[in-house]
N, C-alpha and C. Protein backbone atom coordinates (compact mmCIF):
# COMPACT_ATOMS: atom_id res chain seq x y z
N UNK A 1 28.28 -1.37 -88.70
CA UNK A 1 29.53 -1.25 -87.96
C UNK A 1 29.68 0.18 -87.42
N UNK A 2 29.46 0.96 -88.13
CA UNK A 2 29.51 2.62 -87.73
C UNK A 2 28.62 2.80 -86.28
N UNK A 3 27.43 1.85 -86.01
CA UNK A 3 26.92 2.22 -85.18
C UNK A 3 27.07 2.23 -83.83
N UNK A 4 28.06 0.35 -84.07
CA UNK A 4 28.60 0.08 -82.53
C UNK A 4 29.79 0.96 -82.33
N UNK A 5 30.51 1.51 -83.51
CA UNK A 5 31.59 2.47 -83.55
C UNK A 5 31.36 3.62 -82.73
N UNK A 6 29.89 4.61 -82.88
CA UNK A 6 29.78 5.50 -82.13
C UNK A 6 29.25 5.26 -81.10
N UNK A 7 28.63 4.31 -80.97
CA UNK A 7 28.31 4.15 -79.77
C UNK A 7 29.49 3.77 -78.38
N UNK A 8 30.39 2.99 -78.55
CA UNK A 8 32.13 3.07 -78.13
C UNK A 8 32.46 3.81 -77.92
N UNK A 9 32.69 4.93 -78.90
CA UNK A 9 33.25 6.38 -78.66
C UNK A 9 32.27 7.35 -77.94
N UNK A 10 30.90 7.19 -78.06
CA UNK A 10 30.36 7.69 -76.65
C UNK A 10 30.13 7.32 -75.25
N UNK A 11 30.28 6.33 -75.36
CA UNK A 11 31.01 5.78 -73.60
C UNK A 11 32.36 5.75 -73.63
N UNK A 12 33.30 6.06 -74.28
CA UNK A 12 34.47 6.51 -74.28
C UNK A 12 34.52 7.94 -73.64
N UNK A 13 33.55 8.83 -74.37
CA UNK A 13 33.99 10.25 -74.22
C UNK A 13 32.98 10.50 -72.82
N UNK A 14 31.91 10.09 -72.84
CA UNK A 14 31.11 10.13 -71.30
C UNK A 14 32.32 9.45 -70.17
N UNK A 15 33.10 8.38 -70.07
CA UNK A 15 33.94 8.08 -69.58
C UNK A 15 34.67 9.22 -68.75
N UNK A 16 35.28 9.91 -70.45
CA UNK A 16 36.31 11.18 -70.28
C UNK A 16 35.86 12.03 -69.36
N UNK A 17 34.36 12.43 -69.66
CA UNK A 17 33.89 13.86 -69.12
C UNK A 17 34.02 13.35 -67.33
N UNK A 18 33.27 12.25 -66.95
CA UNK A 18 33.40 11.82 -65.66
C UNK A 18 34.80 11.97 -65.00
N UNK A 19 35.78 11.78 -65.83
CA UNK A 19 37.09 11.21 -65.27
C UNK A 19 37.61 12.84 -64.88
N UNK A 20 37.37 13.48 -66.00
CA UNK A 20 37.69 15.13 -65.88
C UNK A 20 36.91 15.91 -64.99
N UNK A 21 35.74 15.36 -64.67
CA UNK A 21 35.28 15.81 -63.54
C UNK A 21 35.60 15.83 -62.17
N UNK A 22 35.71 14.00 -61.79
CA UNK A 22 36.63 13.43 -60.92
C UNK A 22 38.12 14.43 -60.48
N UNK A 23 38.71 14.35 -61.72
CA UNK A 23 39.90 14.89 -61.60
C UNK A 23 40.29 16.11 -61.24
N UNK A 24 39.20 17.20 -62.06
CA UNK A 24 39.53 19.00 -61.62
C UNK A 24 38.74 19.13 -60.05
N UNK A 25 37.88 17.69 -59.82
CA UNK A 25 37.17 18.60 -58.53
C UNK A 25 38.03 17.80 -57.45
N UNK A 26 39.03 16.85 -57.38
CA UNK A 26 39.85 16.06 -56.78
C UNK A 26 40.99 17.09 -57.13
N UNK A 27 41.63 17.78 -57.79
CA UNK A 27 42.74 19.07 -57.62
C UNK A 27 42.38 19.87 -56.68
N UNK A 28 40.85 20.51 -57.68
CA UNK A 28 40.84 21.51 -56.76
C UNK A 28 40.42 21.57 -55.15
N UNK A 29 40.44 20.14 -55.21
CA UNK A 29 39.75 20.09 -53.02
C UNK A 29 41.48 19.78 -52.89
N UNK A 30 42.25 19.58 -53.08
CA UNK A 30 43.57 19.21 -52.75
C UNK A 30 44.46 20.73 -52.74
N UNK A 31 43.88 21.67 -53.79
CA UNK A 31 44.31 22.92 -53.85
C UNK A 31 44.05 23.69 -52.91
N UNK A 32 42.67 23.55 -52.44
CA UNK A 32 42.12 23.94 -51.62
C UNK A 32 42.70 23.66 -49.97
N UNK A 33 42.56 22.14 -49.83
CA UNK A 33 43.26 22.22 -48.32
C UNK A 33 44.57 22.86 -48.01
N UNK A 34 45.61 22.22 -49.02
CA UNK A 34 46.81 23.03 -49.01
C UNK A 34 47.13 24.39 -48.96
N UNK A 35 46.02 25.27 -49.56
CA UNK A 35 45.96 26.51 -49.28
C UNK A 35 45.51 27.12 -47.95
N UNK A 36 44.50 26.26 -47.31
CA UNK A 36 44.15 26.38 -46.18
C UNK A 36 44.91 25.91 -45.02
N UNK A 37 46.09 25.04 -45.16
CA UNK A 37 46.97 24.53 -44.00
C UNK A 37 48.21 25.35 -44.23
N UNK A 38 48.92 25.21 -45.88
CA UNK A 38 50.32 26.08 -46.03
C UNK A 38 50.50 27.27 -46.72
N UNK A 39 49.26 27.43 -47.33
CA UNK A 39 49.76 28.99 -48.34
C UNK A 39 49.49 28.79 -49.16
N UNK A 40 49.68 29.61 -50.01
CA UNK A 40 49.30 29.17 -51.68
C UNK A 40 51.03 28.38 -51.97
N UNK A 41 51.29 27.46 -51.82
CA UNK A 41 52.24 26.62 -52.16
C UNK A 41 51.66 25.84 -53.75
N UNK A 42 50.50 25.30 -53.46
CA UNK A 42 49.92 24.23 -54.49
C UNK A 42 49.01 24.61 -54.70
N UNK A 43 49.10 24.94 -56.83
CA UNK A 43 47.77 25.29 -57.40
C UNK A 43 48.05 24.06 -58.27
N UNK A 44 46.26 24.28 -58.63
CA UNK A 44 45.97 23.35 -59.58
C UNK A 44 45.54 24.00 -60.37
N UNK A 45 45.84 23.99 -62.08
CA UNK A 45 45.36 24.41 -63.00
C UNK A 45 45.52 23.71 -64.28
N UNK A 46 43.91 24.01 -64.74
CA UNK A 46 43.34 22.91 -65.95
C UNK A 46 43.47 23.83 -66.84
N UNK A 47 44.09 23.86 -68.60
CA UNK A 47 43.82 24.47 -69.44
C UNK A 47 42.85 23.72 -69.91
N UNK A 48 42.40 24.51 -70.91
CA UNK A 48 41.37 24.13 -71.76
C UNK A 48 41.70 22.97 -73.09
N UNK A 49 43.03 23.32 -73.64
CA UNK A 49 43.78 22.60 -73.93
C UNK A 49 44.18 21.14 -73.79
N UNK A 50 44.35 21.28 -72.62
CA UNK A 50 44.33 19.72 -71.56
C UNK A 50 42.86 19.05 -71.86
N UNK A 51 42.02 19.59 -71.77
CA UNK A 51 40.26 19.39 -71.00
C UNK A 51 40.24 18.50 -72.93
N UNK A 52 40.54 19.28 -73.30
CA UNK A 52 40.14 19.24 -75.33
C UNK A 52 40.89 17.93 -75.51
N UNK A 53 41.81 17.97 -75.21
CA UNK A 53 43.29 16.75 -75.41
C UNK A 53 42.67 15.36 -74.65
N UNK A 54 42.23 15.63 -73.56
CA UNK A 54 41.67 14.06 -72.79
C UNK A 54 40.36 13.58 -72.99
N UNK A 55 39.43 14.68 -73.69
CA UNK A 55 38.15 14.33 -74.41
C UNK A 55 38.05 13.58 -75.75
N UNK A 56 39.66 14.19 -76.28
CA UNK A 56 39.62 13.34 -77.92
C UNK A 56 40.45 12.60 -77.68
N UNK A 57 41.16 11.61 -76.49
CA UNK A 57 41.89 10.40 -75.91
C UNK A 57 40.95 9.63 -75.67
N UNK A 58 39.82 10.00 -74.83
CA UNK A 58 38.86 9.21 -74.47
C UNK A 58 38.11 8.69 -75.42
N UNK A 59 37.54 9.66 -76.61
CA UNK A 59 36.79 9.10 -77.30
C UNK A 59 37.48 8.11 -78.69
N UNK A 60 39.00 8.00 -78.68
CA UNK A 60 39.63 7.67 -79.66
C UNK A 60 39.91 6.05 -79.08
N UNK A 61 39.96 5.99 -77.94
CA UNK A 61 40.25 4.63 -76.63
C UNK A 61 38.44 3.76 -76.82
N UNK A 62 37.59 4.81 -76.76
CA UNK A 62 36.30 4.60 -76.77
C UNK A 62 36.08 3.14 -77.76
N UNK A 63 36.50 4.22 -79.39
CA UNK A 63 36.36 3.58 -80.60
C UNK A 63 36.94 2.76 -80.84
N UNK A 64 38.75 2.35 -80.36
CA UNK A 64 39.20 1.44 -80.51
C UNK A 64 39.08 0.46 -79.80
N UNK A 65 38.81 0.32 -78.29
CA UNK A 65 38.18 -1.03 -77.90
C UNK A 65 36.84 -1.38 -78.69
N UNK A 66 36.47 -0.73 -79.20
CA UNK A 66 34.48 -1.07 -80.04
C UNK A 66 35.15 -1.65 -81.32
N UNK A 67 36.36 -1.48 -81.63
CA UNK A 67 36.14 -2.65 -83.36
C UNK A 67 35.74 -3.44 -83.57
N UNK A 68 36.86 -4.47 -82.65
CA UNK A 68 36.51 -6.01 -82.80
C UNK A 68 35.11 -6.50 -82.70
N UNK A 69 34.48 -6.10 -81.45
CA UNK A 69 33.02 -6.06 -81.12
C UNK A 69 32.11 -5.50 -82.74
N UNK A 70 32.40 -4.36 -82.59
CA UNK A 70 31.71 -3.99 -84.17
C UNK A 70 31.86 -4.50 -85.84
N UNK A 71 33.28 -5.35 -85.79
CA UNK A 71 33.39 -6.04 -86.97
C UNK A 71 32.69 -7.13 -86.50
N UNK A 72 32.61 -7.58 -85.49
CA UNK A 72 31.68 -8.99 -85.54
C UNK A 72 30.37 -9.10 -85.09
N UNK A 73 29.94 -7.85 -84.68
CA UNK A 73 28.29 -7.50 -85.05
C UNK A 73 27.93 -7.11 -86.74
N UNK A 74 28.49 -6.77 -87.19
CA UNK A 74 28.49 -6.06 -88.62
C UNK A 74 28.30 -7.33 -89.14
N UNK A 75 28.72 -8.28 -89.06
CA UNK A 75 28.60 -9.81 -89.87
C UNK A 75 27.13 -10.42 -89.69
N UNK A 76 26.50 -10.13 -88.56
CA UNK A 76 25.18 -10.13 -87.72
C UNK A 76 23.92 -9.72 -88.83
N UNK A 77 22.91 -10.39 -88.68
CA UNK A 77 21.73 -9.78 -89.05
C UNK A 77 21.48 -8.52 -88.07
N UNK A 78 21.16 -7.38 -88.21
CA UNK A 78 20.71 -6.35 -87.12
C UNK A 78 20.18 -6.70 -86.10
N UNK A 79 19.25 -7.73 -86.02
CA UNK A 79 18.48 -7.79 -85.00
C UNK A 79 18.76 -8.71 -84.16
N UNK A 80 19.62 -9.66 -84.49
CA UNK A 80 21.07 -10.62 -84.06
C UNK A 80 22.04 -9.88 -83.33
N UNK A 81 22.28 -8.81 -83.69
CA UNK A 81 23.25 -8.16 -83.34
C UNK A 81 22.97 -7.55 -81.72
N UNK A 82 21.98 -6.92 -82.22
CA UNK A 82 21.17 -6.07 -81.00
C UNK A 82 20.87 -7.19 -79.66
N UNK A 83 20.36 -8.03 -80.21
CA UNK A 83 19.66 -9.00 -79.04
C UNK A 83 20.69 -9.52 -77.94
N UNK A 84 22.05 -10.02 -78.76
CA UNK A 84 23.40 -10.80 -77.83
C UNK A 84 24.12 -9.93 -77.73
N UNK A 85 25.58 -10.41 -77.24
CA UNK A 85 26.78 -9.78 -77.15
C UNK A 85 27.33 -9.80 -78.52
């Protein structure tokens, strides 16, 4: 069970990193035009804080959709498990 567990929570947190990627480089082109049409009116700024906070959301979302799936592989012979859904 632990295994489909981490494995969940690492496409959970790979999820995260994408989404945070998506997201600071989708600010900062939005920061960017706005600065280039009105001024510095609109910044965008990521703490680190934030970055830390949506990495351990992601991977906590990760693990909890993987239970059900992982309590009912865990019942599985291993190699049962591996082969189907």
């Amino acid at each position: 069970m632990l295994i489909f567990l981490i494995e969940s929570g690492l496409l959970g947190l790979i999820g995260g990193v994408i989404g945070i990627l998506l997201g600071v480089g989708l600010g900062k082109g939005v920061e960017y035009i706005a600065v280039n049409a009105i001024g510095s009116l609109l910044r965008a700024d990521f703490s680190p804080a934030l970055i830390i906070g949506i990495l351990f959301f992601s991977l906590i979302i990760g693990m909890s959709s993987g239970v059900l799936p992982a309590m009912q592989a865990s019942k599985l012979k291993p190699v049962d498990a591996l082969r189907y859904e």
